[in-house]
C-alpha atoms as a PDB file:
ATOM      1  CA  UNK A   1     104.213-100.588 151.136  1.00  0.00           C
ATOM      2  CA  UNK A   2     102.799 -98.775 147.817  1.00  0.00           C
ATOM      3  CA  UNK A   3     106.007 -97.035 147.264  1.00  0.00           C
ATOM      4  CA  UNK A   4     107.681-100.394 147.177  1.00  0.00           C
ATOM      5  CA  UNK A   5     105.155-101.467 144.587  1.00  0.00           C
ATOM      6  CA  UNK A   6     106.881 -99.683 141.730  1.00  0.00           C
ATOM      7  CA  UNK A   7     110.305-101.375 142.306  1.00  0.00           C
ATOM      8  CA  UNK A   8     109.044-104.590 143.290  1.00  0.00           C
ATOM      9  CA  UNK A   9     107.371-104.882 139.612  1.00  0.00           C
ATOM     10  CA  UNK A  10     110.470-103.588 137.984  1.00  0.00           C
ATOM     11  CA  UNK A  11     112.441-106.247 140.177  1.00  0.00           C
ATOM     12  CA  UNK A  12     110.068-109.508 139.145  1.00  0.00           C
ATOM     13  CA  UNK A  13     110.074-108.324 135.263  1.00  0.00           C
ATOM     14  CA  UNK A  14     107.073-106.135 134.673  1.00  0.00           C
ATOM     15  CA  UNK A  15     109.219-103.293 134.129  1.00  0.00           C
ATOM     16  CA  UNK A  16     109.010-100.813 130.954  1.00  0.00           C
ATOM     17  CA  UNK A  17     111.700-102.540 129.176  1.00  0.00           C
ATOM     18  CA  UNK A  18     110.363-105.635 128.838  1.00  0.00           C
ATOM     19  CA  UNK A  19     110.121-106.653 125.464  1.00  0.00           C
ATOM     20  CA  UNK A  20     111.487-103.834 123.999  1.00  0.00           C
ATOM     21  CA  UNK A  21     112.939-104.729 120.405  1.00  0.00           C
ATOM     22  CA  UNK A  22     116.064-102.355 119.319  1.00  0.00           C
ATOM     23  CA  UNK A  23     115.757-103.279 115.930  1.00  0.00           C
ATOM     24  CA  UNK A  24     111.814-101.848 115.670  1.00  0.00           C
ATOM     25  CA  UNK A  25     113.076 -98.978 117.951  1.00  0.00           C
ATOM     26  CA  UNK A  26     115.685 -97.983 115.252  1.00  0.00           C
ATOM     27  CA  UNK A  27     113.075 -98.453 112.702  1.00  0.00           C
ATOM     28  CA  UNK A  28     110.924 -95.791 113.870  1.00  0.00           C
ATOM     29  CA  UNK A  29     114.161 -93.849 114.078  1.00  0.00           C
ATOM     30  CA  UNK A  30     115.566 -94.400 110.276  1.00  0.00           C
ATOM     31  CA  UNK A  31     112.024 -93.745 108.960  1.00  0.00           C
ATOM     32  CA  UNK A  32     111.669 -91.020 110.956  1.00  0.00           C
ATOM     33  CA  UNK A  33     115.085 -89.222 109.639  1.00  0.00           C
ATOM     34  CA  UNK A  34     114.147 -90.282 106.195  1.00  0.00           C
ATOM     35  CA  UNK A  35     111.044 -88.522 106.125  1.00  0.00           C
ATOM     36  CA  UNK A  36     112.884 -85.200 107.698  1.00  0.00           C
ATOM     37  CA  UNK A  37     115.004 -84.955 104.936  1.00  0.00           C
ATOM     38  CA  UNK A  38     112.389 -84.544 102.656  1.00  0.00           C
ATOM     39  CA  UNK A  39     111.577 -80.916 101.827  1.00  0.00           C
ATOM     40  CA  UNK A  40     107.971 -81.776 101.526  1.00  0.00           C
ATOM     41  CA  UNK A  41     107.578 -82.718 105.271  1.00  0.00           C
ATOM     42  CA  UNK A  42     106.452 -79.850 107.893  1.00  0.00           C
ATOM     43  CA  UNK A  43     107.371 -82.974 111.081  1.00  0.00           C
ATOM     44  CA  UNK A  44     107.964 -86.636 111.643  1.00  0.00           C
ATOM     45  CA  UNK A  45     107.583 -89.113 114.288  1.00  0.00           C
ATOM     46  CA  UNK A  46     107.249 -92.099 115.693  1.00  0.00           C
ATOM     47  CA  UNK A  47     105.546 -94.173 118.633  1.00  0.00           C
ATOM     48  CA  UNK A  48     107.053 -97.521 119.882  1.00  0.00           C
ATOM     49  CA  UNK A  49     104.617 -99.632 121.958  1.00  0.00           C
ATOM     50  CA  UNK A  50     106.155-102.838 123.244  1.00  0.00           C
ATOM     51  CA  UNK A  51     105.306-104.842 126.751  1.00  0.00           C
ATOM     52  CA  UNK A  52     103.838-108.316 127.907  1.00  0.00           C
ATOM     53  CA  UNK A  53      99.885-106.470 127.149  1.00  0.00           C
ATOM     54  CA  UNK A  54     100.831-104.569 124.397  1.00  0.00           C
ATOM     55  CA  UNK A  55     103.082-106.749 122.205  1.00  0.00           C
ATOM     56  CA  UNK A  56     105.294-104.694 119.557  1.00  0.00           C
ATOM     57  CA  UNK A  57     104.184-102.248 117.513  1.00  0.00           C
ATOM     58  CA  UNK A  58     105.629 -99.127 115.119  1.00  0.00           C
ATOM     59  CA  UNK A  59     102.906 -95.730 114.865  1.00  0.00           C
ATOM     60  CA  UNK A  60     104.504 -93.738 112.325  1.00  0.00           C
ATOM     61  CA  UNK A  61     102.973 -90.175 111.909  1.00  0.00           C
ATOM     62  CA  UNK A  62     103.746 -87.320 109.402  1.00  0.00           C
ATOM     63  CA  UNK A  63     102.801 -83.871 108.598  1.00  0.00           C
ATOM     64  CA  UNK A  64     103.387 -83.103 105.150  1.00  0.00           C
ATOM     65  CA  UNK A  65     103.076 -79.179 103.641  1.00  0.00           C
ATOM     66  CA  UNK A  66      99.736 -78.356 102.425  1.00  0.00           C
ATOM     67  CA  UNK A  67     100.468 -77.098  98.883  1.00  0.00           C
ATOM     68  CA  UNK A  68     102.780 -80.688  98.320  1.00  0.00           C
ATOM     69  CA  UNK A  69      99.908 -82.826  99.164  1.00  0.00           C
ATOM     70  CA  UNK A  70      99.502 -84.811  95.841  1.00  0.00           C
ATOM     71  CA  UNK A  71      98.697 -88.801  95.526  1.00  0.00           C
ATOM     72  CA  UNK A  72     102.662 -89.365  94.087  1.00  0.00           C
ATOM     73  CA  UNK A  73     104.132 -87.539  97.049  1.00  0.00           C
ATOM     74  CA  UNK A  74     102.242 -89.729  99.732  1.00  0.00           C
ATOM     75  CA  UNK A  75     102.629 -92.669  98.186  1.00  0.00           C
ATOM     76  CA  UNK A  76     105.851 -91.748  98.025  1.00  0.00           C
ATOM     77  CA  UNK A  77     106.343 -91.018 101.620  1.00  0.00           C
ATOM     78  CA  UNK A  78     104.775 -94.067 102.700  1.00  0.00           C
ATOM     79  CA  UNK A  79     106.751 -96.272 100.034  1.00  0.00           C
ATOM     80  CA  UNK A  80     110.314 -94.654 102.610  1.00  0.00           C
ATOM     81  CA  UNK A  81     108.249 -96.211 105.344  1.00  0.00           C
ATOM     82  CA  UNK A  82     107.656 -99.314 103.632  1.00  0.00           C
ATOM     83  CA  UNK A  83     111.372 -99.700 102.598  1.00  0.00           C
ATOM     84  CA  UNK A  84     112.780 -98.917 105.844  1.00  0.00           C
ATOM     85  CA  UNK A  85     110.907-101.904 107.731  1.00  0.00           C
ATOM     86  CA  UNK A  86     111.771-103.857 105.040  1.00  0.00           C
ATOM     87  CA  UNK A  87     115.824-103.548 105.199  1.00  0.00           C
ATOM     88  CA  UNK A  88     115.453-102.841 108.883  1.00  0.00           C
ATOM     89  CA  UNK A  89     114.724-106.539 110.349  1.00  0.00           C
ATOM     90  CA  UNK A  90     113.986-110.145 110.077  1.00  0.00           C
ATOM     91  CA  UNK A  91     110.515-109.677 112.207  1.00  0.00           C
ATOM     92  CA  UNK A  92     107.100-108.508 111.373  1.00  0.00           C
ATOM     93  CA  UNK A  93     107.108-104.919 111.493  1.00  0.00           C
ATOM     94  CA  UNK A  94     103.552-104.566 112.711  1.00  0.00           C
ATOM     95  CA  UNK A  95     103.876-100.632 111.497  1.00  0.00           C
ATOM     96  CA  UNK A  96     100.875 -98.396 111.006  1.00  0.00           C
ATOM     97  CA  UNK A  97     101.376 -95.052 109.555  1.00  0.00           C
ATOM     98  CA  UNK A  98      99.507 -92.125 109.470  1.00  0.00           C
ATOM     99  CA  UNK A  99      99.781 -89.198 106.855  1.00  0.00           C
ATOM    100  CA  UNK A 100      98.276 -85.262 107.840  1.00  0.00           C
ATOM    101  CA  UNK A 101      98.576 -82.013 106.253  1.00  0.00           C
ATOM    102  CA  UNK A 102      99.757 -78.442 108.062  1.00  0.00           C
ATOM    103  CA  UNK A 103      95.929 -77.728 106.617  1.00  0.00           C
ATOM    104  CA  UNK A 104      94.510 -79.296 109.297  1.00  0.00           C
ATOM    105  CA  UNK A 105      97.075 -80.603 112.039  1.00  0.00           C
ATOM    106  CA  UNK A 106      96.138 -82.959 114.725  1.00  0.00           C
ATOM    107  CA  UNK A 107      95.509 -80.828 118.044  1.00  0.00           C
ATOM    108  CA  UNK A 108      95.663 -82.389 121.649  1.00  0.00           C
ATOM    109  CA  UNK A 109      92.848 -80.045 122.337  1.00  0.00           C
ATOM    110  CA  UNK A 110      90.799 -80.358 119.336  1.00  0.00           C
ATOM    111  CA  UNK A 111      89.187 -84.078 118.890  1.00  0.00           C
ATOM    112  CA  UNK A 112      88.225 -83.251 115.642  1.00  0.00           C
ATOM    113  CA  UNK A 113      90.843 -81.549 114.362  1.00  0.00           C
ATOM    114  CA  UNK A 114      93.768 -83.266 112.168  1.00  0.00           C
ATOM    115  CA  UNK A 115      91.746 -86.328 109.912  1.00  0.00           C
ATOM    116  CA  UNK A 116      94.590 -87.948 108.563  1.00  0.00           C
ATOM    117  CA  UNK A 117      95.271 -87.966 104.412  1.00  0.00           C
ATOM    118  CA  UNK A 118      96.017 -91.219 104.233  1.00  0.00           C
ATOM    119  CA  UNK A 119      96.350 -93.771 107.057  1.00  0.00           C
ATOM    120  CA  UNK A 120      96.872 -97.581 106.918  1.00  0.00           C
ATOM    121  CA  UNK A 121      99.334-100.597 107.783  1.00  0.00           C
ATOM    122  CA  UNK A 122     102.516-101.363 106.436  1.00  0.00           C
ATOM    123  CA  UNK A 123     102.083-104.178 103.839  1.00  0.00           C
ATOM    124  CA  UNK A 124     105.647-105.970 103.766  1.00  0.00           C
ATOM    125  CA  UNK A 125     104.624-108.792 100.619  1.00  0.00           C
ATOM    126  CA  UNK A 126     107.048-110.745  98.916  1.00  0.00           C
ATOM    127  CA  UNK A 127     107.635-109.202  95.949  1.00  0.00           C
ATOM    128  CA  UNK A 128     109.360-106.214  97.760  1.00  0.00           C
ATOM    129  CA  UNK A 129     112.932-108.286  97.330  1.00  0.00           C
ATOM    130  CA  UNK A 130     112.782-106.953  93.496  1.00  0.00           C
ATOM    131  CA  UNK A 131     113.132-103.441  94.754  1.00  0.00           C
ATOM    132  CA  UNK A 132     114.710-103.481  98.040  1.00  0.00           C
ATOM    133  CA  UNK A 133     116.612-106.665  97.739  1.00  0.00           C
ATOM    134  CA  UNK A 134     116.477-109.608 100.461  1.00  0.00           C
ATOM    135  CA  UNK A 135     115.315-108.999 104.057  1.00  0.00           C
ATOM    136  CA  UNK A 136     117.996-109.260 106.624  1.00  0.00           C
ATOM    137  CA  UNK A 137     117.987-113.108 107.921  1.00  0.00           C
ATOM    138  CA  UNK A 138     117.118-114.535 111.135  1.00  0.00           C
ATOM    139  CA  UNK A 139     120.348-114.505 113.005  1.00  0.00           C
ATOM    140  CA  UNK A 140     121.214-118.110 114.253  1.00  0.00           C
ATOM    141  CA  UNK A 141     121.699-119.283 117.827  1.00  0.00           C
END
């Protein structure tokens, strides 16, 4: 009977795929592959956590070279972030990011290794139409 659990949850709705939200999943995609084509990224990527417990949320982690750490160049790499979940959907983004250096990269093995440069949540305001123009609309039923 516990073999049959697994497919009976998946068969009543409990499954992985519940909630999952395309447009936030090709969010974490576009920012992701905006952030590789920067020469001042070392890696890039993202985490998509979606379900009945965990609601829908965007992690959004990169690794930036050491010697192009400066305060323009993360702000700058979070502002790609920022603009991304802005033209990307309707919805609350509910993105964090997180910024790191190849000086000290997170390790599985290490808890204390990798303390992040800058870390935070996406701030969508308003005033973001001036630079990015509208955010896509709500599409009707």
């Amino acid at each position: 009977m516990l073999r049959l659990l697994p497919i009976l949850l998946l068969l009543t709705g409990c499954g992985v795929l519940e909630g999952f939200d395309p447009e936030l999943d090709a969010i974490g995609k576009q920012v992701v592959a905006d952030w590789k084509q920067r020469p001042d990224v070392a890696a890039a990527q993202f985490e998509y956590t979606h379900g009945l417990d965990a609601g829908d949320s965007l992690r959004l982690e990169v690794m930036l070279k050491a010697e192009e750490i400066t305060g323009p160049v993360v702000d700058e790499v979070v502002e790609v972030a920022r603009r991304d979940c802005w033209r990307g959907t309707w919805k609350s983004c509910s993105a964090s990011y997180v910024v790191y250096t190849t000086a000290d990269p997170p390790y599985a093995d290490k808890p204390d290794s990798g303390k992040p440069v800058r870390n935070g949540r996406l701030d969508l305001p308003p005033e973001l139409e001036t630079s990015y123009g509208p955010r896509p609309t709500r599409p009707s039923k």
